[in-house]
Protein backbone atom coordinates (compact mmCIF):
# COMPACT_ATOMS: atom_id res chain seq x y z
CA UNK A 1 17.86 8.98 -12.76
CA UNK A 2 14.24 9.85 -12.54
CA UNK A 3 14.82 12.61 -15.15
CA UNK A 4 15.14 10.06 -17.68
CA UNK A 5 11.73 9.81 -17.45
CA UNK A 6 8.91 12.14 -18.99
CA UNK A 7 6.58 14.62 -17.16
CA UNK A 8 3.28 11.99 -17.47
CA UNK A 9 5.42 8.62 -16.34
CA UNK A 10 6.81 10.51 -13.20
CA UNK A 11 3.27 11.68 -12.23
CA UNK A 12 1.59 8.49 -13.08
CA UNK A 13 3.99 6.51 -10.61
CA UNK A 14 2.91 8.96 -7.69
CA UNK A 15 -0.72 8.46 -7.94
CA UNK A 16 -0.92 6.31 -4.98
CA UNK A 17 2.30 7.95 -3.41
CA UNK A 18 2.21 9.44 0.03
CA UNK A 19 1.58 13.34 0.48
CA UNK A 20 4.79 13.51 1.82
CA UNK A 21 6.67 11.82 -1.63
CA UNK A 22 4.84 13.47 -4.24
CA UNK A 23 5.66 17.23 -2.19
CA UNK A 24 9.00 15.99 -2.39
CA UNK A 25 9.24 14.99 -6.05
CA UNK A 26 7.39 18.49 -6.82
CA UNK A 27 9.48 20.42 -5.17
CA UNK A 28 12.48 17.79 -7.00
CA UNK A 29 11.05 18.57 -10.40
CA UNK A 30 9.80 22.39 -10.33
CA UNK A 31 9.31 22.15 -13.90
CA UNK A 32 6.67 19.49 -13.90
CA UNK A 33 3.11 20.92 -13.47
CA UNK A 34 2.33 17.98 -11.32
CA UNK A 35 -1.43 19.41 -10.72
CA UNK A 36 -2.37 19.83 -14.11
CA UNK A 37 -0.70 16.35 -15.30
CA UNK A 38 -3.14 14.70 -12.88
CA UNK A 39 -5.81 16.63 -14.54
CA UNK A 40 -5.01 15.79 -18.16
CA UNK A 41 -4.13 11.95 -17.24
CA UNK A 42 -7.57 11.52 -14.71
CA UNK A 43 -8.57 8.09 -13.25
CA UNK A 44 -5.85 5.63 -14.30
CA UNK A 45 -6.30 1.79 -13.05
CA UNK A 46 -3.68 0.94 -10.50
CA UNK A 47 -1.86 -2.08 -12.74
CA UNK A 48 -0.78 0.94 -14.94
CA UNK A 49 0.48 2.78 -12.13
CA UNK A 50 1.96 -0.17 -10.45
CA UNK A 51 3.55 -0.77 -13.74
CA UNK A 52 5.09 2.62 -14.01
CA UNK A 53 6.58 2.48 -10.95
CA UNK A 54 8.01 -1.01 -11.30
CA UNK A 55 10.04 0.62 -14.46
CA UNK A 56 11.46 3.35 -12.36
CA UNK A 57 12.61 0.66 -9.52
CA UNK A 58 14.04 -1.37 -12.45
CA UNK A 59 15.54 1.59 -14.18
CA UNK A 60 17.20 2.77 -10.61
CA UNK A 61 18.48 -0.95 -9.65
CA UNK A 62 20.15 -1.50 -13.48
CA UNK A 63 21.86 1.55 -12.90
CA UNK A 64 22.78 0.76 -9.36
CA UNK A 65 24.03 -2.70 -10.91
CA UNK A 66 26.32 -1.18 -13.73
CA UNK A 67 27.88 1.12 -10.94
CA UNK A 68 28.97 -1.98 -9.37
CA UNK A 69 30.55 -3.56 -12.28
C-alpha cells in the first residue's frame, strides 16, 4: 500500500516518526534515499506532515474497507 505513494510523501509523513519507524520504512523501501529527501524537502510545518500522514491512514483504512466488502 505505501508504494502507492511517491519517494517525497513517504518521507514527509516520517518527519516526526520514531527512530525506530523510519529505520524500518528505510530498510522497507531501499530504493528511497530517505537522507537526501530530508535534505531537498528541509523544515516543513507539522500541519503538512500531519496531513501527509492522515492520507496514508486513509489510503490504508479504504483499502482495508474494500477487502471487507
Amino acid at each position: 500500500m505505501l508504494g502507492q505513494f511517491d519517494a517525497n510523501s513517504l518521507v514527509t509523513a516520517l518527519m516526526v516518526a520514531s527512530p525506530e519507524t523510519n529505520c524500518f520504512c528505510e530498510r522497507l523501501f531501499p530504493d528511497i534515499d530517505f537522507e537526501m529527501a530530508r535534505k531537498n524537502i528541509g523544515r516543513i510545518r507539522i500541519e503538512i506532515v500531519e496531513d501527509m500522514q492522515n492520507q496514508i491512514i486513509a489510503m490504508i483504512n479504504l483499502q482495508t474497507v474494500d477487502k471487507e466488502i
